[in-house]
N, C-alpha and C. Protein backbone atom coordinates (compact mmCIF):
# COMPACT_ATOMS: atom_id res chain seq x y z
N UNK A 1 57.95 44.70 -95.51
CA UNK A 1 56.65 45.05 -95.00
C UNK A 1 56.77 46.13 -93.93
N UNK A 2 57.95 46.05 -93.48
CA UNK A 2 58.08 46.76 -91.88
C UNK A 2 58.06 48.60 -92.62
N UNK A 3 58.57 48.32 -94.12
CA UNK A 3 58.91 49.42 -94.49
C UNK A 3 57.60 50.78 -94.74
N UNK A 4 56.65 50.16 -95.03
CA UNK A 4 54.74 50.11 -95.49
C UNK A 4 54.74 51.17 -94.10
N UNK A 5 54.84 50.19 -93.05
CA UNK A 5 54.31 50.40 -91.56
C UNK A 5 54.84 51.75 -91.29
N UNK A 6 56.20 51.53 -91.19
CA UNK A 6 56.94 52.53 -91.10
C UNK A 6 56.28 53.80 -91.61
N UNK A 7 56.53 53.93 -92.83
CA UNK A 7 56.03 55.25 -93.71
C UNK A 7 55.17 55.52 -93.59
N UNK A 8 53.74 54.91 -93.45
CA UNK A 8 52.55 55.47 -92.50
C UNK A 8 52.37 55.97 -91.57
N UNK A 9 53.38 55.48 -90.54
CA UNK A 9 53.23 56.16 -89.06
C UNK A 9 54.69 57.74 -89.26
N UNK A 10 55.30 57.37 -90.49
CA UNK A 10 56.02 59.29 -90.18
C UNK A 10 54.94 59.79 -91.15
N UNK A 11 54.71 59.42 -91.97
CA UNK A 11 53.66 60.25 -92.79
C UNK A 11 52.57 60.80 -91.66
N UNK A 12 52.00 60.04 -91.24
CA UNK A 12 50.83 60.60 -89.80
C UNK A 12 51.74 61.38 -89.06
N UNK A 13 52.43 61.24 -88.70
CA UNK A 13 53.06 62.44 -88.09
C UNK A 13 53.38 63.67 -88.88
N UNK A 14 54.20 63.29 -89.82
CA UNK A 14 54.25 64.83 -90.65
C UNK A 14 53.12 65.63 -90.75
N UNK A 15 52.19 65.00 -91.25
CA UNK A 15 50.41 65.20 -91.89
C UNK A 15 49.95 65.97 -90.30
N UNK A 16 50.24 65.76 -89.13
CA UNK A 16 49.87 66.25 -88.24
C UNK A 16 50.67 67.64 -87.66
N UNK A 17 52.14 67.14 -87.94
CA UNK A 17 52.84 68.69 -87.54
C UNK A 17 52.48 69.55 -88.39
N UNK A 18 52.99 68.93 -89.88
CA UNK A 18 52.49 70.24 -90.85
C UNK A 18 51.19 70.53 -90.76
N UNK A 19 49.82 69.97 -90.47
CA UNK A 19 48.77 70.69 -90.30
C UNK A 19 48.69 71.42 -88.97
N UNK A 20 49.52 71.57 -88.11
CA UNK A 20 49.56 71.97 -86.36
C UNK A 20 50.09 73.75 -86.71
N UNK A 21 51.21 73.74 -88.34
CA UNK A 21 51.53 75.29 -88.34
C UNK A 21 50.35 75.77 -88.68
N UNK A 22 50.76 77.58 -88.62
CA UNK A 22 49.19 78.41 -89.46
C UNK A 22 48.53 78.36 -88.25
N UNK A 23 46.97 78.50 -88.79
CA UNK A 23 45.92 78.45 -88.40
C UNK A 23 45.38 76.99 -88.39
N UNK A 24 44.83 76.59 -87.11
CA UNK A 24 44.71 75.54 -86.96
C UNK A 24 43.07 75.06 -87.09
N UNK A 25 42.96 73.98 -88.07
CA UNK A 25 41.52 74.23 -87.92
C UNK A 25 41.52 72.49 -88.39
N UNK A 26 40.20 72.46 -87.36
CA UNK A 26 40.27 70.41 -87.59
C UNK A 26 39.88 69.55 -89.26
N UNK A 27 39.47 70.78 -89.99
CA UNK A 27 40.37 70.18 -91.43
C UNK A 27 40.97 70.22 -92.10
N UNK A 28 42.47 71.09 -91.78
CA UNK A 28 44.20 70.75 -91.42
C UNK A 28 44.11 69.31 -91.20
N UNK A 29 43.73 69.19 -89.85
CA UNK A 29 43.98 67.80 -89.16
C UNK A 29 43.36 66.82 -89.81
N UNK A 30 42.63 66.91 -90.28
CA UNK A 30 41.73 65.75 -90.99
C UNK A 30 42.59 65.25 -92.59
N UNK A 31 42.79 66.54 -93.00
CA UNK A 31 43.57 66.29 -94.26
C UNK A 31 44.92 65.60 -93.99
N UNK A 32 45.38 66.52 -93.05
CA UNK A 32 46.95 65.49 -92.67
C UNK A 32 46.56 64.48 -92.00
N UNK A 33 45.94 64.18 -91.53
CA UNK A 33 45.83 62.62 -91.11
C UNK A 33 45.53 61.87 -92.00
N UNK A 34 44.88 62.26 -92.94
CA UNK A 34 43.94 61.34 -94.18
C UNK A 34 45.57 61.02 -95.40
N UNK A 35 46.09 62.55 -95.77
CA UNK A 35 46.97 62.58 -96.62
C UNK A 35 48.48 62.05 -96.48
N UNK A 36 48.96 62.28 -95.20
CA UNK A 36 49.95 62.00 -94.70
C UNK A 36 50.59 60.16 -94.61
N UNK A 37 49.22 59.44 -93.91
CA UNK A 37 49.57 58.48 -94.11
C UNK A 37 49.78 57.75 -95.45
N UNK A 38 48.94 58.22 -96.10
CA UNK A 38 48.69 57.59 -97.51
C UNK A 38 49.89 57.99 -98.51
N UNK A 39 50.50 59.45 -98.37
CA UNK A 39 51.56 59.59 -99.11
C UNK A 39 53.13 58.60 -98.33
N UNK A 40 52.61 59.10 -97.19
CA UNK A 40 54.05 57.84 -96.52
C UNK A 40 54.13 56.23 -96.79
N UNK A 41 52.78 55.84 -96.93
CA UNK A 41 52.65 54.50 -96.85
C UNK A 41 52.81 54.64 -98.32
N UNK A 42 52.80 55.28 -99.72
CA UNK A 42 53.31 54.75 -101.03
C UNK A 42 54.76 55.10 -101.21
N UNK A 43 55.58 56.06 -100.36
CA UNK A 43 56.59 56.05 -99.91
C UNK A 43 57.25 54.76 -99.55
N UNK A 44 56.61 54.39 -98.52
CA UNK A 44 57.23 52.83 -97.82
C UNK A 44 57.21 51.89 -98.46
N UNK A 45 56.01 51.67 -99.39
CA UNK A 45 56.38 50.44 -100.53
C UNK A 45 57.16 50.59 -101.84
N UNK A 46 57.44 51.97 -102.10
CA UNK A 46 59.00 51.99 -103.04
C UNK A 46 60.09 51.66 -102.35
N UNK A 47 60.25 52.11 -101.09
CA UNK A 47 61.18 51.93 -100.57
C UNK A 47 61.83 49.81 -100.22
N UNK A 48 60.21 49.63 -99.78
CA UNK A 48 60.29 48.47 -99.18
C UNK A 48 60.56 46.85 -100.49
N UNK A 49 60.12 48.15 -102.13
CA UNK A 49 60.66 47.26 -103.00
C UNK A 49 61.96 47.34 -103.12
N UNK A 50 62.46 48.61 -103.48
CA UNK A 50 63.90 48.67 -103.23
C UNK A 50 64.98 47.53 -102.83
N UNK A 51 64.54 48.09 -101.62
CA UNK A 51 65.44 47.19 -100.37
C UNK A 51 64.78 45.45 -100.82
N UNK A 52 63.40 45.10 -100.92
CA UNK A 52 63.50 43.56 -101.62
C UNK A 52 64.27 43.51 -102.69
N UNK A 53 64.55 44.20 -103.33
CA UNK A 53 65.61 43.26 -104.55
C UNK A 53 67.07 43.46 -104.08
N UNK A 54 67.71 43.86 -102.68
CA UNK A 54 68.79 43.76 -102.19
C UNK A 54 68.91 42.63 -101.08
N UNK A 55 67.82 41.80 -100.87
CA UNK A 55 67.88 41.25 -99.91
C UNK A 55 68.40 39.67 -100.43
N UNK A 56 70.31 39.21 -99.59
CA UNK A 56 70.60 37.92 -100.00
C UNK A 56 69.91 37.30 -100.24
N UNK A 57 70.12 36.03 -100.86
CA UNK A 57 69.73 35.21 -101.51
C UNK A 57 70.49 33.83 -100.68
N UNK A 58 69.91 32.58 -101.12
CA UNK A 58 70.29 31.50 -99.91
C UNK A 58 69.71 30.32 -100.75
N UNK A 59 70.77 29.24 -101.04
CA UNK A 59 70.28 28.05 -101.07
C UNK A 59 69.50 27.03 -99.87
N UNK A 60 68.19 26.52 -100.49
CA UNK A 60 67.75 25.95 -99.49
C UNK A 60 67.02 24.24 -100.27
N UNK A 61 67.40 23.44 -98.72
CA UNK A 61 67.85 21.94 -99.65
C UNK A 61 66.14 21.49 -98.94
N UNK A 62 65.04 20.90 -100.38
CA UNK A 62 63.76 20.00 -99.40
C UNK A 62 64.19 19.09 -99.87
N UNK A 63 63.68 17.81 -98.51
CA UNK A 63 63.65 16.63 -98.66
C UNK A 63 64.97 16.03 -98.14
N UNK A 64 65.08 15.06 -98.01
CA UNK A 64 65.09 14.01 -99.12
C UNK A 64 63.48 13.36 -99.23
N UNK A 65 63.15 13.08 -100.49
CA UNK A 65 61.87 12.50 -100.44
C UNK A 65 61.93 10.97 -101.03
N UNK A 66 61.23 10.15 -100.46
CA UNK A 66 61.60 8.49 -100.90
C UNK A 66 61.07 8.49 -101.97
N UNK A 67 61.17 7.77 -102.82
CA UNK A 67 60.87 7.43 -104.45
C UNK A 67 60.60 5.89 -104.01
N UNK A 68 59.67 5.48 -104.84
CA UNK A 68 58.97 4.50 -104.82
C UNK A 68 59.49 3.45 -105.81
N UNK A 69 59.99 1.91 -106.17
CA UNK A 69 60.22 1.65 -107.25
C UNK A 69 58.96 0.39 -107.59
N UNK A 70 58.90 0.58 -108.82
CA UNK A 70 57.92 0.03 -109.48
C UNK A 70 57.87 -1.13 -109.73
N UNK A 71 57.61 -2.53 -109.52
CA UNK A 71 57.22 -3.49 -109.38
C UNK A 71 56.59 -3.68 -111.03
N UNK A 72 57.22 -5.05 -111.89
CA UNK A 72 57.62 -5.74 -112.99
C UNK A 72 55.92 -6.26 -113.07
N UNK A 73 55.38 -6.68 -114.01
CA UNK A 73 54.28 -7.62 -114.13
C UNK A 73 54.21 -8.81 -113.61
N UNK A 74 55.73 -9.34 -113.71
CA UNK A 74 55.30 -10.28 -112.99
C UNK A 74 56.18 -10.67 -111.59
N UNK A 75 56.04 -9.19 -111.17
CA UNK A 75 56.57 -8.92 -109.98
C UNK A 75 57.61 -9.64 -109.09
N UNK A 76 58.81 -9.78 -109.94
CA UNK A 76 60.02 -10.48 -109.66
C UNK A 76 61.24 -9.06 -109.89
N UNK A 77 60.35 -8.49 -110.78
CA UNK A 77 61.97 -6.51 -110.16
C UNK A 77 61.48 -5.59 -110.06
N UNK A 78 62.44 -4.67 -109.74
CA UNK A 78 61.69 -3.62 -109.28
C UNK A 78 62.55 -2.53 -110.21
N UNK A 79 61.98 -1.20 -110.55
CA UNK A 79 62.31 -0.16 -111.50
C UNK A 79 61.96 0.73 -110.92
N UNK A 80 62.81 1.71 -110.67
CA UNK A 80 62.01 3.77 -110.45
C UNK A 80 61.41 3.63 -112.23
N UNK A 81 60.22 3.75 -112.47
CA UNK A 81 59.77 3.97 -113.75
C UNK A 81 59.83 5.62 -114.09
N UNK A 82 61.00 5.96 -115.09
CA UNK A 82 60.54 7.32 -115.20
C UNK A 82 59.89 7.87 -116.65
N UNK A 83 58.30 7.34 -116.45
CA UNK A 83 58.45 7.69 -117.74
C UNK A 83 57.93 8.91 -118.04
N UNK A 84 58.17 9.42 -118.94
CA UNK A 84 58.22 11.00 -119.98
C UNK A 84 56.70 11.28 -120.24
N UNK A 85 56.29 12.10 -120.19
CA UNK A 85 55.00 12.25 -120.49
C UNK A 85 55.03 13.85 -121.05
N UNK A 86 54.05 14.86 -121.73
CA UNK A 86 53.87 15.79 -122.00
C UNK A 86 52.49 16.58 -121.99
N UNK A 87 52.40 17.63 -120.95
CA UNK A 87 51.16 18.39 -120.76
C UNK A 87 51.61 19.90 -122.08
N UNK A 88 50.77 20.26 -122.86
CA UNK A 88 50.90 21.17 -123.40
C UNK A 88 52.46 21.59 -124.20
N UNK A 89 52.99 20.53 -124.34
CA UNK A 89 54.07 20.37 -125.14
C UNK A 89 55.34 20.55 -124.15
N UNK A 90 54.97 20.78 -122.84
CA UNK A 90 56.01 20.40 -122.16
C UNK A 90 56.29 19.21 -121.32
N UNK A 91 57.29 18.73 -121.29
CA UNK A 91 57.86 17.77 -121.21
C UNK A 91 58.12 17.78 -119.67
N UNK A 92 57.26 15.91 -119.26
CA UNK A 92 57.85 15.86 -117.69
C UNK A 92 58.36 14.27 -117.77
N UNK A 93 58.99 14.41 -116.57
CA UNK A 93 59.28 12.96 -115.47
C UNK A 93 58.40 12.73 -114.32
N UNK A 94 57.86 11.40 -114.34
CA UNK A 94 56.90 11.18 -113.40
C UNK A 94 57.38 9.56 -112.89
N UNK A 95 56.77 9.99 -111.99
CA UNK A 95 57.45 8.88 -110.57
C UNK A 95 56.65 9.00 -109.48
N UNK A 96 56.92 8.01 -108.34
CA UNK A 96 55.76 7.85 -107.35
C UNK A 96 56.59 8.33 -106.07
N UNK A 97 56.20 8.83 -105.17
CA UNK A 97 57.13 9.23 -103.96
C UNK A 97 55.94 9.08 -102.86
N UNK A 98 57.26 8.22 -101.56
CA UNK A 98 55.85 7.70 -100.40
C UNK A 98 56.34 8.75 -99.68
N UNK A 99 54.93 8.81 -98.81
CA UNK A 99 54.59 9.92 -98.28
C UNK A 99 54.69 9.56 -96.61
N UNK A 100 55.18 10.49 -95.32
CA UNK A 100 55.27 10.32 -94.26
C UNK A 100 53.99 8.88 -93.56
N UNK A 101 52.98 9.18 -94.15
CA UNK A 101 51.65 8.33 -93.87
C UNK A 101 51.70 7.09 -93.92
N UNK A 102 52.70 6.58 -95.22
CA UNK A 102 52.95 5.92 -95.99
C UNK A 102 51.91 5.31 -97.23
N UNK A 103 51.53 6.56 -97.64
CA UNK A 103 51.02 6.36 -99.32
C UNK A 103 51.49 6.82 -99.88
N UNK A 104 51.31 6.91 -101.21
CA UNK A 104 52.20 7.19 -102.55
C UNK A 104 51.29 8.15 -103.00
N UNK A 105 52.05 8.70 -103.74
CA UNK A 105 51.38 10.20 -104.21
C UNK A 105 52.09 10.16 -105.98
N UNK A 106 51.71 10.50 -106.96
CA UNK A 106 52.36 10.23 -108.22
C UNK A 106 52.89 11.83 -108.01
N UNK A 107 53.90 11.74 -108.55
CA UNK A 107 54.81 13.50 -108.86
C UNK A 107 55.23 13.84 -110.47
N UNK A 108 55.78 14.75 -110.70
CA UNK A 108 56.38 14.81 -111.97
C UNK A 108 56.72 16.55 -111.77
N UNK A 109 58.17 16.31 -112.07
CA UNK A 109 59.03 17.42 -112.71
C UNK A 109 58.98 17.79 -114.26
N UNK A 110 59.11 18.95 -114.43
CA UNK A 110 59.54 19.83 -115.60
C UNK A 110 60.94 18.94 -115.96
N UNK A 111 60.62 18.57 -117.40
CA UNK A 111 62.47 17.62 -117.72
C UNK A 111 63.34 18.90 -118.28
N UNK A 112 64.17 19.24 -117.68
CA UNK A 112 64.99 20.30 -118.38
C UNK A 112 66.51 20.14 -117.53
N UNK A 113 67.26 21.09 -117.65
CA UNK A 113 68.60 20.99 -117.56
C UNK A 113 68.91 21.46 -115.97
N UNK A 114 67.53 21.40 -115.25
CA UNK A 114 67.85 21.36 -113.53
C UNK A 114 67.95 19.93 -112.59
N UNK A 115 67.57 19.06 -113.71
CA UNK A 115 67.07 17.31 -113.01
C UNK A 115 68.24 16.83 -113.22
N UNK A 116 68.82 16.41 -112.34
CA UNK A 116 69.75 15.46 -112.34
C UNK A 116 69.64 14.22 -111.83
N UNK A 117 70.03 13.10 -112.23
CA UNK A 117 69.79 11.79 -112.39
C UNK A 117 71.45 11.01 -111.49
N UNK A 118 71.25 11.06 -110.27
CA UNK A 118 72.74 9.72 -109.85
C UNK A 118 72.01 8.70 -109.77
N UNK A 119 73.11 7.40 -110.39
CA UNK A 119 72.72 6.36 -109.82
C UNK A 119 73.91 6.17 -108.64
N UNK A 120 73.12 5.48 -107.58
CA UNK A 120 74.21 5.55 -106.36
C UNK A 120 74.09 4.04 -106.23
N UNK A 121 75.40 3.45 -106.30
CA UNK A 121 75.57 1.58 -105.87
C UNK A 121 74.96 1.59 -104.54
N UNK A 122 75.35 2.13 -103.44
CA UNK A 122 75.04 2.47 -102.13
C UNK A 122 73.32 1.89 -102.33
N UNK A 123 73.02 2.65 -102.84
CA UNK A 123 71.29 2.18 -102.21
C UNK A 123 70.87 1.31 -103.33
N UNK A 124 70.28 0.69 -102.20
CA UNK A 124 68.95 -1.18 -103.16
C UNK A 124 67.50 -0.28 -102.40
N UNK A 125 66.83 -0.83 -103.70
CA UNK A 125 65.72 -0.91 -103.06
C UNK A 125 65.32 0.58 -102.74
N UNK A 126 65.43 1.82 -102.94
CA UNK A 126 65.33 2.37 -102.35
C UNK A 126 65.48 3.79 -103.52
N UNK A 127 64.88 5.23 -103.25
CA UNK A 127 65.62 6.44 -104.01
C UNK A 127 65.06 7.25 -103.48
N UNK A 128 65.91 8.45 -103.61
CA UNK A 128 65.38 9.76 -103.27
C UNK A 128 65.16 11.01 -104.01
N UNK A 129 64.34 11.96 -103.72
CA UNK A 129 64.45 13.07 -104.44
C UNK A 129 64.57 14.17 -103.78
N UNK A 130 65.51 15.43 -104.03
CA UNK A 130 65.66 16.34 -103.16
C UNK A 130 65.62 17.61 -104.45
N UNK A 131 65.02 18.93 -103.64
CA UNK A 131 64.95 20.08 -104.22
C UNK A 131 65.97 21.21 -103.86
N UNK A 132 66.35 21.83 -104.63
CA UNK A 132 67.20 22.99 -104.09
C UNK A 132 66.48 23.76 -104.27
N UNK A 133 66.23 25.17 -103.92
CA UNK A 133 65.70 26.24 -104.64
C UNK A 133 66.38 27.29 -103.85
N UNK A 134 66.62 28.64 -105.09
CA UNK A 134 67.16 29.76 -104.19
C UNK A 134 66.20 30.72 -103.90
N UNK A 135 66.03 31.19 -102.60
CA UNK A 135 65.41 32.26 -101.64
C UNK A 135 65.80 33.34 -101.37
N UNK A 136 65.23 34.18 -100.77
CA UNK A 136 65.85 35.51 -100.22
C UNK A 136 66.15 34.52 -98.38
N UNK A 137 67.04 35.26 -97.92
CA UNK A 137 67.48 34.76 -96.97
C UNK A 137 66.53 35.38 -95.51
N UNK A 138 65.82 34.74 -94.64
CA UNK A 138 65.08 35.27 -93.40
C UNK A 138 65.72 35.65 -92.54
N UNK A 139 66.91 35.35 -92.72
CA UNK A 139 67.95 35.42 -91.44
C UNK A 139 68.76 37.02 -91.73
N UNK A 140 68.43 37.81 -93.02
CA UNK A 140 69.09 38.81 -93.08
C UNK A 140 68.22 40.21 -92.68
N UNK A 141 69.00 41.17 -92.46
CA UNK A 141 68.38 42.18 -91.66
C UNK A 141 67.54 42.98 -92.37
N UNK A 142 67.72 42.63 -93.61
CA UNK A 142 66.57 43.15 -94.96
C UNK A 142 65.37 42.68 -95.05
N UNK A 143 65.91 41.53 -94.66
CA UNK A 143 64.04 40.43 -94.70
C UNK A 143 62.96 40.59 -94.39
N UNK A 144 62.55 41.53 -93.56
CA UNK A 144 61.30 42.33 -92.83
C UNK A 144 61.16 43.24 -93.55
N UNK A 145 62.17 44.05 -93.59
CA UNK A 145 62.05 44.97 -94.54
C UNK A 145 61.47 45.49 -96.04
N UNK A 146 61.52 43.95 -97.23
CA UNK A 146 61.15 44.18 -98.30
C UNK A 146 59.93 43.26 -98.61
N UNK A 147 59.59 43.76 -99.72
CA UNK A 147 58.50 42.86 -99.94
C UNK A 147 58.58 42.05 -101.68
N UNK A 148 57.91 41.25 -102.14
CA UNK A 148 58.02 41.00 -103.18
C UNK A 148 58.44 39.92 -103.00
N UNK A 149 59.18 39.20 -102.36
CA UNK A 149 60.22 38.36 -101.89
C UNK A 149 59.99 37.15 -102.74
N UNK A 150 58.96 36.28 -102.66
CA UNK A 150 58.53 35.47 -103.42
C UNK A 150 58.71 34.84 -104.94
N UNK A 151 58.38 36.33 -105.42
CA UNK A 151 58.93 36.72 -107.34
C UNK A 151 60.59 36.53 -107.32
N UNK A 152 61.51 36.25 -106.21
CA UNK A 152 62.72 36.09 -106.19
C UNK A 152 63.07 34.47 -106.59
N UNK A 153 62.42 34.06 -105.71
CA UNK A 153 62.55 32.63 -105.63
C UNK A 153 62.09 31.61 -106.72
N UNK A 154 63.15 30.67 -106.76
CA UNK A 154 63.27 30.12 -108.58
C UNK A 154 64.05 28.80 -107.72
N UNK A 155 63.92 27.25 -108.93
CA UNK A 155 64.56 26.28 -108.63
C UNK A 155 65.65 26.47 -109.13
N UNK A 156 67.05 25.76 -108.72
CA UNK A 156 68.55 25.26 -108.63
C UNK A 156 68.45 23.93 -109.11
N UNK A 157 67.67 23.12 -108.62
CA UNK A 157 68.39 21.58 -109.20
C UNK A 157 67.25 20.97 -108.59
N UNK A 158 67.06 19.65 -109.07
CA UNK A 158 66.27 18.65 -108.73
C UNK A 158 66.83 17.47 -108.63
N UNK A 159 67.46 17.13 -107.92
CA UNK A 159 68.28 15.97 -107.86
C UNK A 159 67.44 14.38 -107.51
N UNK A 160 68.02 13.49 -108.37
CA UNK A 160 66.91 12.07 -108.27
C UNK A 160 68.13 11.13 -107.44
N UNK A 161 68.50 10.24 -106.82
CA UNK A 161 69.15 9.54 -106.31
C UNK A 161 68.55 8.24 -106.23
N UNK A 162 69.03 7.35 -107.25
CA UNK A 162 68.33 5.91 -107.13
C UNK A 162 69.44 5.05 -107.23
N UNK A 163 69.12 3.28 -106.98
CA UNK A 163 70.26 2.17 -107.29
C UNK A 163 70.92 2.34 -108.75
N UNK A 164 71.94 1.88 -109.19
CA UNK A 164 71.99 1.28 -110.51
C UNK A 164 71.53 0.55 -110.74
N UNK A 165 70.95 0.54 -112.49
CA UNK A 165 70.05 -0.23 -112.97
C UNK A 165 69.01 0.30 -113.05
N UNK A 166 68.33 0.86 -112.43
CA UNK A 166 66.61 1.31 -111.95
C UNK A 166 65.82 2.28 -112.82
N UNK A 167 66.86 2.76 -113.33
CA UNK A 167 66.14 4.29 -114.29
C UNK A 167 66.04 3.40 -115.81
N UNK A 168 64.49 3.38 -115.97
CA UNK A 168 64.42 2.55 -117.39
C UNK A 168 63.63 3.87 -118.09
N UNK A 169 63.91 3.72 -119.67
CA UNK A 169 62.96 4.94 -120.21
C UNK A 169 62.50 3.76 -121.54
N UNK A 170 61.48 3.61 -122.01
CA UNK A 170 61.15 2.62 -122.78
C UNK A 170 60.96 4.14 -123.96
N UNK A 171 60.98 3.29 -125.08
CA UNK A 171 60.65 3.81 -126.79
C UNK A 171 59.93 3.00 -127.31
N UNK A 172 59.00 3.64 -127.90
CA UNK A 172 58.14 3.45 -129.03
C UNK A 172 58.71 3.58 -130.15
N UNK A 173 59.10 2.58 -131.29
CA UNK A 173 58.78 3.20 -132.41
C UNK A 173 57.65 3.82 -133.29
N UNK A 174 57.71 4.68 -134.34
CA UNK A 174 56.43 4.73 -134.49
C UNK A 174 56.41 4.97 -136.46
């Protein structure tokens, strides 16, 4: 973005020296002020794309988020229920995750080859879900600099962490 800024304010300047040679007449000045910025500032956003598609990249970890487990009919066990469902022929996992407040909110991931499933002995009672996704990095000296940044950023992994035992997927025959 800084790059935008930038190129507007030399463009206004150029637009002003170069209208200052010659004969000087205030619509020189009007034109270079009008033209100058506007050619600098489409200057600054080639530039400022540029430099966004050079700007590192950075794994970044959300969550852990609690997973909720699902309670039996006749409420003697408990299950992370993950069951499969499909919007428009794509395929999800859905599950309940409590929320700081402590309510539950229903979720569901895209099922594809970023979800990973541990069962961990370590935890009863209990699961988590955490996101990776890769970013352009804020901390690099490019980061002000470009824009676009957003269209960079894509998921890494979806990691589920529940007890053993807990992950049930039921079938239908049909």
């Amino acid at each position: 973005m800084n790059s935008i800024l930038l190129g507007t304010a030399v463009g206004l300047l150029l637009g002003v020296i170069i209208a200052a040679f010659g004969e000087r007449s205030w619509g020189k000045f009007l034109f270079g002020g009008i033209a100058g910025p506007c050619a600098g500032a489409f200057v600054g956003f080639i530039c400022a794309m540029v430099i966004g598609a050079f700007v590192p990249m950075k794994d970044t970890v959300l969550g852990p988020g609690t997973l909720v487990s699902m309670r039996s009919s006749d409420g003697m066990s408990g299950t992370f229920i993950w069951g499969s469902g499909s919007i428009n022929s794509t395929v999800t996992y859905n599950f309940m995750q409590r929320m700081d407040d402590g309510s539950l909110a229903p979720r569901s991931v895209y099922a594809n080859d970023l979800v990973r499933l541990i069962e961990d002995p370590e935890l009863k009672d209990v699961g988590y879900w955490r996101t990776t996704i890769r970013e352009c990095d804020p901390d690099s000296a490019l980061y002000n600099w470009g824009i676009f940044l957003k269209d960079r950023e894509r998921f890494v992994r979806q990691e589920f962490r529940v007890p053993v035992g807990t992950v049930v997927q039921q079938f239908k025959v049909q």
